[in-house]
Structure formats: structure tokens, C-alpha cells
PDB file of N, CA and C in Angstrom:
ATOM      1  N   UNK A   1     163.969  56.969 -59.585  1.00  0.00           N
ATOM      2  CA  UNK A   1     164.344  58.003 -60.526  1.00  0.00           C
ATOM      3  C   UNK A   1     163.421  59.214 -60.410  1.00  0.00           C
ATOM      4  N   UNK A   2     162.036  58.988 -59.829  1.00  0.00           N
ATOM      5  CA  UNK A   2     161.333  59.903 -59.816  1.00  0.00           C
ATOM      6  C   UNK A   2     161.554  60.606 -58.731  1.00  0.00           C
ATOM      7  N   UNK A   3     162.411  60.321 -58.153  1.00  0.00           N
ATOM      8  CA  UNK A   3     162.987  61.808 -56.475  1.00  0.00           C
ATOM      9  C   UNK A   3     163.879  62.285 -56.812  1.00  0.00           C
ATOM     10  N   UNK A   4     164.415  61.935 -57.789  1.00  0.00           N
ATOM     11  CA  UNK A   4     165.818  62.479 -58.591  1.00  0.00           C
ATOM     12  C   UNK A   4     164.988  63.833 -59.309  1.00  0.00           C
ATOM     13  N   UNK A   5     164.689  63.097 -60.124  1.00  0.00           N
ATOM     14  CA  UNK A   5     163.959  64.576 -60.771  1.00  0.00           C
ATOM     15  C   UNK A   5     163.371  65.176 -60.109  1.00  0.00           C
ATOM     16  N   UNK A   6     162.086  65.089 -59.532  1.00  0.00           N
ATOM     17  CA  UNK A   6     161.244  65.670 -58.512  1.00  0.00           C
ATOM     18  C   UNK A   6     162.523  66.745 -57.872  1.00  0.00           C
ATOM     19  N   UNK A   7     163.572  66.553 -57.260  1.00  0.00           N
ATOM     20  CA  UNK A   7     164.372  67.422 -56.420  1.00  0.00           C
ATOM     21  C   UNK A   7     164.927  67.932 -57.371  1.00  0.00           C
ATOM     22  N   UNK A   8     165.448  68.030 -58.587  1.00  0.00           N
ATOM     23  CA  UNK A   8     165.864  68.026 -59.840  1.00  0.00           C
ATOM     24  C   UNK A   8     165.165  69.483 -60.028  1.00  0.00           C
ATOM     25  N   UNK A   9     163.954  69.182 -60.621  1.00  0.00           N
ATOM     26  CA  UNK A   9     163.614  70.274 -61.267  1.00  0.00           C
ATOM     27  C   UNK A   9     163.029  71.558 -59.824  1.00  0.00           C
ATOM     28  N   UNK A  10     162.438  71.073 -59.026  1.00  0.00           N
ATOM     29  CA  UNK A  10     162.411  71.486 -57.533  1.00  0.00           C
ATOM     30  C   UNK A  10     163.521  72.679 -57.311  1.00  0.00           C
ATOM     31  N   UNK A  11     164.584  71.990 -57.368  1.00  0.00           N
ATOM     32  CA  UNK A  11     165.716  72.233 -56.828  1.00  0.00           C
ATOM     33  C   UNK A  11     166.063  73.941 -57.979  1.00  0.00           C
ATOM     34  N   UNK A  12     165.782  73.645 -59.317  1.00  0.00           N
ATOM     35  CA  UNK A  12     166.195  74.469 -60.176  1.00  0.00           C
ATOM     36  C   UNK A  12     165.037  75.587 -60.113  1.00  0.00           C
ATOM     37  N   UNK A  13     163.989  74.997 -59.392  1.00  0.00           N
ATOM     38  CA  UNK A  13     162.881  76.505 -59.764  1.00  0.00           C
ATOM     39  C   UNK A  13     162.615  77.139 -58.484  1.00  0.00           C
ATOM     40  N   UNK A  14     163.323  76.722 -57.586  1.00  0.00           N
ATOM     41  CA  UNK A  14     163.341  76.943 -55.938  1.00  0.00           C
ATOM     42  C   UNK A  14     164.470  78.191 -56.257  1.00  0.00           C
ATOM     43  N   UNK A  15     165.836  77.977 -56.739  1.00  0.00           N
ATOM     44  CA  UNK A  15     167.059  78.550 -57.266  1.00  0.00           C
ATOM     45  C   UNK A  15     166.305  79.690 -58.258  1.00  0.00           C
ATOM     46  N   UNK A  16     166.076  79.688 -59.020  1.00  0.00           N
ATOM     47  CA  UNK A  16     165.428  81.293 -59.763  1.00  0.00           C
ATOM     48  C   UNK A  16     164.298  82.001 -58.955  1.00  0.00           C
ATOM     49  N   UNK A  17     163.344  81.657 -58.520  1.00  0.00           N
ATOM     50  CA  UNK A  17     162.518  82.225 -57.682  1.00  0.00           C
ATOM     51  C   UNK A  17     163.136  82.725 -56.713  1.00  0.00           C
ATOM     52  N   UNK A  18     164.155  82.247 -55.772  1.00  0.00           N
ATOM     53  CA  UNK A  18     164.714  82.927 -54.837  1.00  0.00           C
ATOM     54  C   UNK A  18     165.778  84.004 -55.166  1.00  0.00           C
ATOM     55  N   UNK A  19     166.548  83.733 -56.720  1.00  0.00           N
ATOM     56  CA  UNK A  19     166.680  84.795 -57.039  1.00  0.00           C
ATOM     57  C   UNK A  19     166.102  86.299 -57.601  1.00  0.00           C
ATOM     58  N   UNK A  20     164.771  85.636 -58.237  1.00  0.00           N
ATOM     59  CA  UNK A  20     163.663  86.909 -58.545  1.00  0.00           C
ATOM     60  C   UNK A  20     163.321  87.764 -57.084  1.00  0.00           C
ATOM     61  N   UNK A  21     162.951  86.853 -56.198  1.00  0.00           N
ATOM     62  CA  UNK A  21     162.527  87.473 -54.858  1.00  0.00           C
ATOM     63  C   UNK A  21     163.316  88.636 -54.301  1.00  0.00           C
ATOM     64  N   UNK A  22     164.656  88.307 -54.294  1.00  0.00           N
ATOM     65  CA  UNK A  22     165.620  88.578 -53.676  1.00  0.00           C
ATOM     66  C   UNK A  22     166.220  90.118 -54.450  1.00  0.00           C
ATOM     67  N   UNK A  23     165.699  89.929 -55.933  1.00  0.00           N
ATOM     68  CA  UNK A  23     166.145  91.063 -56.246  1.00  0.00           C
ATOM     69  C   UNK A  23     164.994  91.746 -56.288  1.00  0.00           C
ATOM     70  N   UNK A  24     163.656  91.531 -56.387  1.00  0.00           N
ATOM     71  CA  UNK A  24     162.391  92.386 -56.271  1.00  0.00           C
ATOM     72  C   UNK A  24     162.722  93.324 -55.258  1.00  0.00           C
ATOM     73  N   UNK A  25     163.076  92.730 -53.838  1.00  0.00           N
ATOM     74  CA  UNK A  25     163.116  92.945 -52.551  1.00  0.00           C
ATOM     75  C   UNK A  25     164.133  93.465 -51.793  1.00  0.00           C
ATOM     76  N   UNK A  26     165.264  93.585 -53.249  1.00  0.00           N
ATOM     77  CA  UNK A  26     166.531  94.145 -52.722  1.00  0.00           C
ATOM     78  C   UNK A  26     167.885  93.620 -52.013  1.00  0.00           C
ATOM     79  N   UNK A  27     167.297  92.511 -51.549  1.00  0.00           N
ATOM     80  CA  UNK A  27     168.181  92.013 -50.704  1.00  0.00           C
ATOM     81  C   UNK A  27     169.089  90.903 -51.488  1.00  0.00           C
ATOM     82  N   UNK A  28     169.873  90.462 -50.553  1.00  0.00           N
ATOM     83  CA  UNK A  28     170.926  89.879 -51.431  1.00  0.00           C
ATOM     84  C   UNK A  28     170.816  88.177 -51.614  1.00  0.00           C
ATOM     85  N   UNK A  29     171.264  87.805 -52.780  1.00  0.00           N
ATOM     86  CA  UNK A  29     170.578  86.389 -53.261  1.00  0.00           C
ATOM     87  C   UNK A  29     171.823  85.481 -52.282  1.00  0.00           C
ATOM     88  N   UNK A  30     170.884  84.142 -51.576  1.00  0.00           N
ATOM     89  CA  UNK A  30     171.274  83.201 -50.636  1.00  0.00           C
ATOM     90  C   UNK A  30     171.093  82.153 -51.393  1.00  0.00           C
ATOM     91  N   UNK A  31     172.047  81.015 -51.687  1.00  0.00           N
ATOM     92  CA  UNK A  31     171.952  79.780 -52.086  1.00  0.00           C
ATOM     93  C   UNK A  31     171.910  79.043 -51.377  1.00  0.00           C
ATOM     94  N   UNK A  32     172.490  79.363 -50.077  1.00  0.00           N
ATOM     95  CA  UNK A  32     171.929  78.547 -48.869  1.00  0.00           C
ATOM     96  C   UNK A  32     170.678  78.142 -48.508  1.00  0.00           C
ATOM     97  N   UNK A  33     170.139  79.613 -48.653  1.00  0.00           N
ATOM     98  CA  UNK A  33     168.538  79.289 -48.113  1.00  0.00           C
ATOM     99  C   UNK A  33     167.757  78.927 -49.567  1.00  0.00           C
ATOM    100  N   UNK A  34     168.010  79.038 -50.698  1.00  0.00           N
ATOM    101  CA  UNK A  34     167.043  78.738 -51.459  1.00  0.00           C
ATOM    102  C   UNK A  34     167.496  77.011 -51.816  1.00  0.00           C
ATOM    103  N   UNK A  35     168.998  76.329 -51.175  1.00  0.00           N
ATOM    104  CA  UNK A  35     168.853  75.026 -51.229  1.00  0.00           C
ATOM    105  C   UNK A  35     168.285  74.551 -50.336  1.00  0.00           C
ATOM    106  N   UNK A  36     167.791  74.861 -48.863  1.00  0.00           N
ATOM    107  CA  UNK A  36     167.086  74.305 -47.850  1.00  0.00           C
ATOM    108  C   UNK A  36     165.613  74.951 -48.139  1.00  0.00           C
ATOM    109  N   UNK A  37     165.162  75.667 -48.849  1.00  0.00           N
ATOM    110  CA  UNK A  37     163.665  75.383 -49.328  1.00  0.00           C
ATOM    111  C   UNK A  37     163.576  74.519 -50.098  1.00  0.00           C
ATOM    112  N   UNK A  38     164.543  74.669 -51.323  1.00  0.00           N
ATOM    113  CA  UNK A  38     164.389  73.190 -52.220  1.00  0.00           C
ATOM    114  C   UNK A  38     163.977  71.827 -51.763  1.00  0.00           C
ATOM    115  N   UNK A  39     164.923  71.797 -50.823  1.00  0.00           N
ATOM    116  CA  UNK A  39     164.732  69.947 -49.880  1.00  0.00           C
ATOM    117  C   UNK A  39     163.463  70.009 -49.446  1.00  0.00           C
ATOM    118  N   UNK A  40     163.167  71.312 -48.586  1.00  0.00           N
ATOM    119  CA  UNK A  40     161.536  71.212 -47.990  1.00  0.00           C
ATOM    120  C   UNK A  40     160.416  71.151 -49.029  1.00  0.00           C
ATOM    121  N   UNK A  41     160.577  71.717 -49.699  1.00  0.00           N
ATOM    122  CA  UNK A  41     159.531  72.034 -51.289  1.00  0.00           C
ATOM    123  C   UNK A  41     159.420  70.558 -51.501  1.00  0.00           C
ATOM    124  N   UNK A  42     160.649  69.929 -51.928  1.00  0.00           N
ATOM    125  CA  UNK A  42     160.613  68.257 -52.688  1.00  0.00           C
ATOM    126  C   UNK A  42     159.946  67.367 -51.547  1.00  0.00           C
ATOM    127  N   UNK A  43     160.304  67.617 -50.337  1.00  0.00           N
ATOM    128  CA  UNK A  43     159.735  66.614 -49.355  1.00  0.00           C
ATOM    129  C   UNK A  43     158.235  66.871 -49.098  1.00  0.00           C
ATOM    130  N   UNK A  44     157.577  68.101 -49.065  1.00  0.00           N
ATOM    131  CA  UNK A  44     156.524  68.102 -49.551  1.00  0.00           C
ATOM    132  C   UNK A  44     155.215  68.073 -50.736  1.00  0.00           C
ATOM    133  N   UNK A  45     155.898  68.031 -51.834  1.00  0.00           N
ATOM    134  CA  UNK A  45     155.764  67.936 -53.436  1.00  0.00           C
ATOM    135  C   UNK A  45     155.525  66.077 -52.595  1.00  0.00           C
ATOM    136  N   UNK A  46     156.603  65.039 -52.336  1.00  0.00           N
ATOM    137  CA  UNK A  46     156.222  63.961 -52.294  1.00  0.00           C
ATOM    138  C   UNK A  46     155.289  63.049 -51.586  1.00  0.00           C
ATOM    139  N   UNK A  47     155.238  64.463 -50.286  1.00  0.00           N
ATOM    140  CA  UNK A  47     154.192  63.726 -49.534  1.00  0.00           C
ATOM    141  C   UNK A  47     152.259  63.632 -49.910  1.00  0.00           C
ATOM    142  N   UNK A  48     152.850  64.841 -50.749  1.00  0.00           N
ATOM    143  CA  UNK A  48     151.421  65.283 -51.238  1.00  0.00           C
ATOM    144  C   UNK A  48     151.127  64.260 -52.325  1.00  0.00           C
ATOM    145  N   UNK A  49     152.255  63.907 -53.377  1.00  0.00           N
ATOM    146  CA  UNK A  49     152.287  62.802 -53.974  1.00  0.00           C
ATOM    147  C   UNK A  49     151.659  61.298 -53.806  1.00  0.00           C
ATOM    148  N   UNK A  50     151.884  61.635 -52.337  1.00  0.00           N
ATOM    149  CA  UNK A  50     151.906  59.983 -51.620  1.00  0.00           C
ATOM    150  C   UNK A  50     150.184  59.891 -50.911  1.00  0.00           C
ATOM    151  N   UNK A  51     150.034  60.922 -50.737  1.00  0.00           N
ATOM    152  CA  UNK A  51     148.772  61.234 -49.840  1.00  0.00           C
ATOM    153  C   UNK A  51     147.483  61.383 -50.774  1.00  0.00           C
ATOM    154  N   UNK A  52     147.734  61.818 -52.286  1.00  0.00           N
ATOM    155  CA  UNK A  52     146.386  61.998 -52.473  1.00  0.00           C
ATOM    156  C   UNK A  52     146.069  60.951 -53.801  1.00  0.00           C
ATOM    157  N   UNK A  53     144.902  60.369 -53.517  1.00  0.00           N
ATOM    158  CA  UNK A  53     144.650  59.448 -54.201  1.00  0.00           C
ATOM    159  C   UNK A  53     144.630  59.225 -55.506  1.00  0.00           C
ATOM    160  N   UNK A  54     144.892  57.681 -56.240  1.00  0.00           N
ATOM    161  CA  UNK A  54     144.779  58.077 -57.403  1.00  0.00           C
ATOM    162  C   UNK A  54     143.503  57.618 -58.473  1.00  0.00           C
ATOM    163  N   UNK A  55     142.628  58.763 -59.188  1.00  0.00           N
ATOM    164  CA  UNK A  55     141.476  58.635 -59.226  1.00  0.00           C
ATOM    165  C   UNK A  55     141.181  57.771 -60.338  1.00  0.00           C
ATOM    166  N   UNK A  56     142.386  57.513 -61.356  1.00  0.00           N
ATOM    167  CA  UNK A  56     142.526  56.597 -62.445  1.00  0.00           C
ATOM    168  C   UNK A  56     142.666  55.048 -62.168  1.00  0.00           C
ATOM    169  N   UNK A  57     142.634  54.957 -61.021  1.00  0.00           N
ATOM    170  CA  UNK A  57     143.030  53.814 -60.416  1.00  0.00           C
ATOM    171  C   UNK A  57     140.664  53.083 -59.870  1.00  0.00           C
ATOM    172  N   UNK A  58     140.394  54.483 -59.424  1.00  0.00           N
ATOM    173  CA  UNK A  58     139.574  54.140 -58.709  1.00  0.00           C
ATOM    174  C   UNK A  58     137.806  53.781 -59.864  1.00  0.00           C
ATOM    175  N   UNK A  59     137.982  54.291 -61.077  1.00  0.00           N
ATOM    176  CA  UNK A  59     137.090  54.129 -61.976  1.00  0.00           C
ATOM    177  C   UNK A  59     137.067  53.018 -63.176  1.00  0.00           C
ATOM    178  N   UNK A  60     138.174  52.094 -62.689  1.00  0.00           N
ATOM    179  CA  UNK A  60     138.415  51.277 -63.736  1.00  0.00           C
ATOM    180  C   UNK A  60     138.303  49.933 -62.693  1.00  0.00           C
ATOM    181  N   UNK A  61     137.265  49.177 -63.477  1.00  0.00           N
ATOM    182  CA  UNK A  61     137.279  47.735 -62.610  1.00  0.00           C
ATOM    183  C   UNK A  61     137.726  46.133 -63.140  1.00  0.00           C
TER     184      UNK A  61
END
């Protein structure tokens, strides 16, 4: 359930940012490309997830 959301909310703040950008910058808003950052954003959001340790884990014996 937690990649659901993770891409979930990902997915929804990937989608306004690329529309803020897009109109800062003039150019015209792509849902294409701001759903294939989404996927990349979430797949890295999880790896980073996965990779860095957890420190609540490491002070309790």
C-alpha cells in the first residue's frame, strides 16, 4: 500500500509543478512528460527509501 501512495501523492505533485514550470516558462503544459517524471521521482523516492538506514532501529537494544 505504501507504493500506491508513494506514486499517489508523487504522481499529484510531479502534475502541478510541471504545470507551474511550464507556465513560469511559457511553454506549454505536457502530461506526458510530467507522468514519466512521476514514475522516475517514485522509483527514486523508493530507492532512497530502501537504501538509507533506519536509525530507530539502530539505538534500541
Amino acid at each position: 500500500m505504501r507504493y500506491f501512495w508513494t506514486f499517489f501523492w508523487t504522481f499529484l505533485l510531479m502534475q502541478m509543478m510541471a504545470y507551474v514550470v511550464s507556465s513560469m516558462t511559457g511553454v506549454a503544459y505536457n502530461f506526458g512528460t510530467a507522468s514519466i517524471l512521476a514514475v522516475v521521482v517514485t522509483v527514486l523516492i523508493l530507492i532512497i527509501g530502501e537504501v538509507v538506514p533506519d536509525r530507530s532501529a539502530e539505538g534500541h537494544h
